[in-house]
N, C-alpha and C. Protein backbone atom coordinates (compact mmCIF):
# COMPACT_ATOMS: atom_id res chain seq x y z
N UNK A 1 92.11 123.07 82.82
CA UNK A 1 92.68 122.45 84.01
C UNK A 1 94.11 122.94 84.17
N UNK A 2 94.61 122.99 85.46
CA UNK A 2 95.97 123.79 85.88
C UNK A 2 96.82 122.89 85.67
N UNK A 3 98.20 122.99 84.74
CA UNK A 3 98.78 122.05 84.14
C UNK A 3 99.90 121.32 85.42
N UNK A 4 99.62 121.95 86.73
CA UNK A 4 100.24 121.68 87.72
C UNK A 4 99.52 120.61 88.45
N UNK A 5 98.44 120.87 88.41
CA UNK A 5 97.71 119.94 89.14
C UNK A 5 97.27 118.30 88.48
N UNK A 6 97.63 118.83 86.49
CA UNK A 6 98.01 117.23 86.09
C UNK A 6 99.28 116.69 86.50
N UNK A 7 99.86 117.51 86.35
CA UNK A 7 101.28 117.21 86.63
C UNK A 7 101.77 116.57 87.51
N UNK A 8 101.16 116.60 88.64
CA UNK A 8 100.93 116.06 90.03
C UNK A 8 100.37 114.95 90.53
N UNK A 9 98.81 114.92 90.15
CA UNK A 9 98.12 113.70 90.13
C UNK A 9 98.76 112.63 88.97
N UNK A 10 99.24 113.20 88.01
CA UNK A 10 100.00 111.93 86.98
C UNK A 10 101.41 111.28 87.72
N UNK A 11 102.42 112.26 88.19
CA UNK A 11 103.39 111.57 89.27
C UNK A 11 102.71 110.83 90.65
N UNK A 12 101.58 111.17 91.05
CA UNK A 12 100.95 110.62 92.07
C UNK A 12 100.73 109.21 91.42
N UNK A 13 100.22 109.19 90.43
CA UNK A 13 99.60 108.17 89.43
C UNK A 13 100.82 107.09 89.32
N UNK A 14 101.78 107.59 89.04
CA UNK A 14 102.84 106.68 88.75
C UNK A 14 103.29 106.16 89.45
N UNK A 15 103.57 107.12 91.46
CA UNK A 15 104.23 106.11 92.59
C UNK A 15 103.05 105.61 92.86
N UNK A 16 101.89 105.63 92.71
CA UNK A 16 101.18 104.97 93.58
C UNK A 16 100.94 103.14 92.72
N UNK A 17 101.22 103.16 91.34
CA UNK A 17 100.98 102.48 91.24
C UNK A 17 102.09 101.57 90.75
N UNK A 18 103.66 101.77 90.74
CA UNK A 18 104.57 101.39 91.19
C UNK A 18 104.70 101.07 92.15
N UNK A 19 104.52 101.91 93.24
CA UNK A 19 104.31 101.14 94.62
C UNK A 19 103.51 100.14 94.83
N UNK A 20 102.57 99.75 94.06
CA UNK A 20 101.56 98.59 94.09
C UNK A 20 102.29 97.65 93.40
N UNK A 21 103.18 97.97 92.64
CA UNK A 21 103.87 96.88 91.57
C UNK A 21 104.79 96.00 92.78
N UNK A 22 105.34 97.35 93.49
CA UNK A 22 106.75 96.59 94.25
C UNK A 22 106.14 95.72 95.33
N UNK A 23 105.15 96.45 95.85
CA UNK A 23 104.23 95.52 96.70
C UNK A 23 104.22 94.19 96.76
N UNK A 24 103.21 94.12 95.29
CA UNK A 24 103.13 92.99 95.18
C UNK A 24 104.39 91.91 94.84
N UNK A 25 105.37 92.31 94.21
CA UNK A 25 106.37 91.95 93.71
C UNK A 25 107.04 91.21 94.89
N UNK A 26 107.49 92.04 95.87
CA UNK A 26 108.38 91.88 97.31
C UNK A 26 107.13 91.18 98.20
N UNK A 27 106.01 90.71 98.07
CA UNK A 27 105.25 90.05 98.77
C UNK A 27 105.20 90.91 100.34
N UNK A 28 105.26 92.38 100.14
CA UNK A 28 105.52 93.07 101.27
C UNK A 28 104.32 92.61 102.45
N UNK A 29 103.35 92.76 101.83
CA UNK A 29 101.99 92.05 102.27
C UNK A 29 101.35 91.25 101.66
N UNK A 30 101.33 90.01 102.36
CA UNK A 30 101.21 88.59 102.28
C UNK A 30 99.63 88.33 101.30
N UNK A 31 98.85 89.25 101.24
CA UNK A 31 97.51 88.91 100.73
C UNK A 31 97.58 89.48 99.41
N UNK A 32 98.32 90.39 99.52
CA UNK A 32 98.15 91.23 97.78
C UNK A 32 99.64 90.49 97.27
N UNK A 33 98.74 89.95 95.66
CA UNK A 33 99.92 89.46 94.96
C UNK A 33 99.85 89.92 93.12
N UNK A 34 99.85 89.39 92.08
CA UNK A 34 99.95 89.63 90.89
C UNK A 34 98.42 88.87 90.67
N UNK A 35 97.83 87.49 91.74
CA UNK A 35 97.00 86.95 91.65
C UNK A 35 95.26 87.58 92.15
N UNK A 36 96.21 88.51 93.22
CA UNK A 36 95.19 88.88 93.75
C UNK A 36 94.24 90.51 93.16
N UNK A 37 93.76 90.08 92.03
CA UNK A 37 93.37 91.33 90.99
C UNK A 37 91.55 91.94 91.65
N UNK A 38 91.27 91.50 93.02
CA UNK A 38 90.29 92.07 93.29
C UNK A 38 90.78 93.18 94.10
N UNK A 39 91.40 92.63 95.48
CA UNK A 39 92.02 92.95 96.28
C UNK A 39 92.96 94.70 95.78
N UNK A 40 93.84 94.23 94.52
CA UNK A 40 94.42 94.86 94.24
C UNK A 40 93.80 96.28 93.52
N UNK A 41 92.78 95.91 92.73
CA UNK A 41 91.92 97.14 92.76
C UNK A 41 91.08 97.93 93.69
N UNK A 42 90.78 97.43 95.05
CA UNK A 42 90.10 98.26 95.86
C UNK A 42 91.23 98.92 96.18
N UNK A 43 92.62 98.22 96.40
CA UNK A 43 93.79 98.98 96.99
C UNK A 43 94.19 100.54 96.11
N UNK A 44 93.81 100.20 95.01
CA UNK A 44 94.46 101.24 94.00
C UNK A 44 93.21 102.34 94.03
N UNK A 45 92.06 101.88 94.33
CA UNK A 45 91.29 102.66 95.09
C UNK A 45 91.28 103.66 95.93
N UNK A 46 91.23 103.40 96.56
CA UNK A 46 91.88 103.78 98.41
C UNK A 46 93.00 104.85 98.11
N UNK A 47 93.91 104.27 97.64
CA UNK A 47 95.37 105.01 97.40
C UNK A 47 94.71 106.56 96.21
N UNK A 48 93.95 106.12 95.25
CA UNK A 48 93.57 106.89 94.41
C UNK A 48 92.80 108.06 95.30
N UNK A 49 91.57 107.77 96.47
CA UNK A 49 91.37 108.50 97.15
C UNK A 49 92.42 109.51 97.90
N UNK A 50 93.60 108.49 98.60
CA UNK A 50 93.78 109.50 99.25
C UNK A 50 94.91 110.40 98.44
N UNK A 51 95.62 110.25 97.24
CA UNK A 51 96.19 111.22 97.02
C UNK A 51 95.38 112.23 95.88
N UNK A 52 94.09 112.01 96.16
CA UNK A 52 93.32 112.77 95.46
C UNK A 52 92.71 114.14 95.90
N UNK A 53 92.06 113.60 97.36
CA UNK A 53 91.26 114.57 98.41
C UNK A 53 92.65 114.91 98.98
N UNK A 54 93.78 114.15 99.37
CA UNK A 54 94.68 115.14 100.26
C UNK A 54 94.78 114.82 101.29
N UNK A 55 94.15 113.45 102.01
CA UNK A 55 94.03 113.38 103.18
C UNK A 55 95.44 112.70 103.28
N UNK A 56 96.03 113.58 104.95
CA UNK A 56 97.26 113.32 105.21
C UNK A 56 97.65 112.48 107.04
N UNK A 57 98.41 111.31 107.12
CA UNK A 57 97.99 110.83 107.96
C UNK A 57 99.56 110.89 109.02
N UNK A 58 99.77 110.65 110.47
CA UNK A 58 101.28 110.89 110.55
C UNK A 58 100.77 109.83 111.80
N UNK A 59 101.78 108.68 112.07
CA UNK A 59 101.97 107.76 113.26
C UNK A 59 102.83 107.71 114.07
N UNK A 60 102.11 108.14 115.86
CA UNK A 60 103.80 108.88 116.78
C UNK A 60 103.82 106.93 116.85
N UNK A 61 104.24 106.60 116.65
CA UNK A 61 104.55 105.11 117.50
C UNK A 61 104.74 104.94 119.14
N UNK A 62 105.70 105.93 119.41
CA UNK A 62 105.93 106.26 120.79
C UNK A 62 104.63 105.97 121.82
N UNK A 63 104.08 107.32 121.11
CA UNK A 63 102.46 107.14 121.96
C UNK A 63 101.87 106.34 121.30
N UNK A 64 101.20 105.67 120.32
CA UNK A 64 100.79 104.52 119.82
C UNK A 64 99.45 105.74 118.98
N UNK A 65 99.30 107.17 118.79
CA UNK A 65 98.66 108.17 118.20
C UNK A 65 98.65 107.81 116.69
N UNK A 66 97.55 107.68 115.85
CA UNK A 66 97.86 107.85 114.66
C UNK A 66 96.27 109.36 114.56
N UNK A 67 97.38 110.43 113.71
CA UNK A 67 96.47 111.78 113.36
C UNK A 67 96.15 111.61 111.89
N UNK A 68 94.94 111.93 111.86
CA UNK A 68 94.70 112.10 110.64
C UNK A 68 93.77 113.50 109.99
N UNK A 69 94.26 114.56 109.15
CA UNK A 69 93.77 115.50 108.60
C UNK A 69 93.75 115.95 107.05
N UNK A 70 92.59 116.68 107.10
CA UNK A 70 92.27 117.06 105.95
C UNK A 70 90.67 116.41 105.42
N UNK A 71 90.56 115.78 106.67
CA UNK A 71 88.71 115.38 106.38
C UNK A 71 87.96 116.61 106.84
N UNK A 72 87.45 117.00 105.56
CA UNK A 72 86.39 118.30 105.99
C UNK A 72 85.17 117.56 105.02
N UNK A 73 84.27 118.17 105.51
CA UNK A 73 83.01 117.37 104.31
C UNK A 73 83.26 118.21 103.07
N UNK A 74 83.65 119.60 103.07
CA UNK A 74 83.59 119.98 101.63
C UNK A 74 84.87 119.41 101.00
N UNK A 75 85.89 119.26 101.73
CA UNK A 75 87.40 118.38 100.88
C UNK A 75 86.74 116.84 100.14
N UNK A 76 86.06 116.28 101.10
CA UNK A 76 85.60 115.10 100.30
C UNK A 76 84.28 115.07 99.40
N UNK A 77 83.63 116.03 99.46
CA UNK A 77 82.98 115.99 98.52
C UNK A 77 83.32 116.32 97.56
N UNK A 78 84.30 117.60 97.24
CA UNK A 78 85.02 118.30 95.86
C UNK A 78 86.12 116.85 96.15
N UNK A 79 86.51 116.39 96.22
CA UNK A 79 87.60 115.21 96.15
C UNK A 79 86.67 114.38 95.08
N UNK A 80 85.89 113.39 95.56
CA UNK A 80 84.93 112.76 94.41
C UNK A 80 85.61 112.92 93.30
N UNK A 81 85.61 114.24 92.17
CA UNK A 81 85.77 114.28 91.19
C UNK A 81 86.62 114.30 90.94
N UNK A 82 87.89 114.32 92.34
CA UNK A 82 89.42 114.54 91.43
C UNK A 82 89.56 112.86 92.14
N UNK A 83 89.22 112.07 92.92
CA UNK A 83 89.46 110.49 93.01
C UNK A 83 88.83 109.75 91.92
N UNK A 84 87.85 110.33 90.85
CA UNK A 84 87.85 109.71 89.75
C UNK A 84 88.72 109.57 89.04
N UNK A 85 89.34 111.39 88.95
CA UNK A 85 90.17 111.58 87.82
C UNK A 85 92.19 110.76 88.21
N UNK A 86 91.75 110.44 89.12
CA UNK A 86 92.85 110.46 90.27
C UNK A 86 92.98 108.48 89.70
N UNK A 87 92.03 108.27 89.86
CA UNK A 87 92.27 106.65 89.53
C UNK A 87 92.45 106.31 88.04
N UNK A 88 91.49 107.55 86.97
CA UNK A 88 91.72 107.41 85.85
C UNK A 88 93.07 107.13 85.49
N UNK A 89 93.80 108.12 85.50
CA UNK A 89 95.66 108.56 85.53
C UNK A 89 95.93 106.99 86.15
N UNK A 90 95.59 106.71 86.94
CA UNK A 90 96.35 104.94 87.91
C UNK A 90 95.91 104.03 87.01
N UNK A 91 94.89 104.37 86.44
CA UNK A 91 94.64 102.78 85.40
C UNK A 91 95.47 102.91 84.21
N UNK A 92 95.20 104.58 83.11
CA UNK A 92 95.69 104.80 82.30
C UNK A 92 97.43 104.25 82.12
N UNK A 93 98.03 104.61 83.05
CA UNK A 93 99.59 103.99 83.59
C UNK A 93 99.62 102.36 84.01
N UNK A 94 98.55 102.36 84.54
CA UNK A 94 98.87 100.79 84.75
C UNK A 94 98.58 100.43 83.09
N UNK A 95 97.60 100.46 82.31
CA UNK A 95 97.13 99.61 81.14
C UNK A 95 97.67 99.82 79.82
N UNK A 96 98.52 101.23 79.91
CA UNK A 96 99.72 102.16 78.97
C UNK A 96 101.13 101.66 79.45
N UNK A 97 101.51 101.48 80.40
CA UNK A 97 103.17 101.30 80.74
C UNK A 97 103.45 99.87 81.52
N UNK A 98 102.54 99.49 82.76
CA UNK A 98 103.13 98.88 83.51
C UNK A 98 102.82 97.03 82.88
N UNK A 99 101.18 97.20 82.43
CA UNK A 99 100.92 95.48 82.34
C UNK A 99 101.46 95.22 81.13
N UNK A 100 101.72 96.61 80.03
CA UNK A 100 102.72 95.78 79.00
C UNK A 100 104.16 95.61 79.35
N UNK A 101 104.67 96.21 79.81
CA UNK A 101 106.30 95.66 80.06
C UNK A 101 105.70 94.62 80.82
N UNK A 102 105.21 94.16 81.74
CA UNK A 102 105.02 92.94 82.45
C UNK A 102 104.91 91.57 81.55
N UNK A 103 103.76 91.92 80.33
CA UNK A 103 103.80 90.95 79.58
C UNK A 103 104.85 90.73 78.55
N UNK A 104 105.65 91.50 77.91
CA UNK A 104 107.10 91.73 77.52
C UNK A 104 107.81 90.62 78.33
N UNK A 105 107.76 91.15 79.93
CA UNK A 105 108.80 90.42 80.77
C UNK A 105 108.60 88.93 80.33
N UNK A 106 107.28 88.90 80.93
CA UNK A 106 106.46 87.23 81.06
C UNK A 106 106.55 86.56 79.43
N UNK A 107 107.06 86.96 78.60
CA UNK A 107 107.15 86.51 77.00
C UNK A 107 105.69 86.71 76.61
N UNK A 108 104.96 87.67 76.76
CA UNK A 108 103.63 88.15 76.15
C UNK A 108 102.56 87.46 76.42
N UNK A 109 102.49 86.98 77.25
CA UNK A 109 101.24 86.08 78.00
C UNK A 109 100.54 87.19 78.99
């Protein structure tokens, strides 16, 4: 495997699931919380997809346009195997770094 392309999906790995931390943290959106551990895994899902396959999305607001590219059927089908590997890296970080300092924080509960 191209040591660039771990390299990548593992920093992908890390904002994406920092960004789920702050999320929930800042109550940015009202439904996902520290409680909400179903929710929060389809999310880490999703996110795992898309910085896996590549799909890239841009919103004019102006015109009220949202574009979205990089859906080809062969991108998402070769995607599959890197949104496995793509969520692997998001759990590995969440269950290696993030829920133990959390329980640290919380006095080990």
């Amino acid at each position: 495997m191209d040591t660039n392309i771990v390299g990548s999906q593992l920093a992908a790995s890390i904002l994406v699931v920092y960004g789920l931390q702050l999320i929930k943290r800042d109550r940015m959106i009202p439904w996902v919380d520290e409680t909400t551990k179903r929710a929060n895994r389809w999310i880490a899902a999703v996110l795992a997809l898309i910085a896996a396959v590549g799909i890239h999305f841009e919103f004019d607001a102006a015109a009220g346009v949202l574009t979205v590219t990089g859906l080809t059927a062969t991108g998402l089908l070769h995607g599959a195997w890197q949104w496995f590997t793509q969520w692997a890296y998001q759990q590995a970080v969440w269950d290696g770094i993030v829920q133990p300092a959390d329980r640290r924080r919380n006095g080990g509960t």
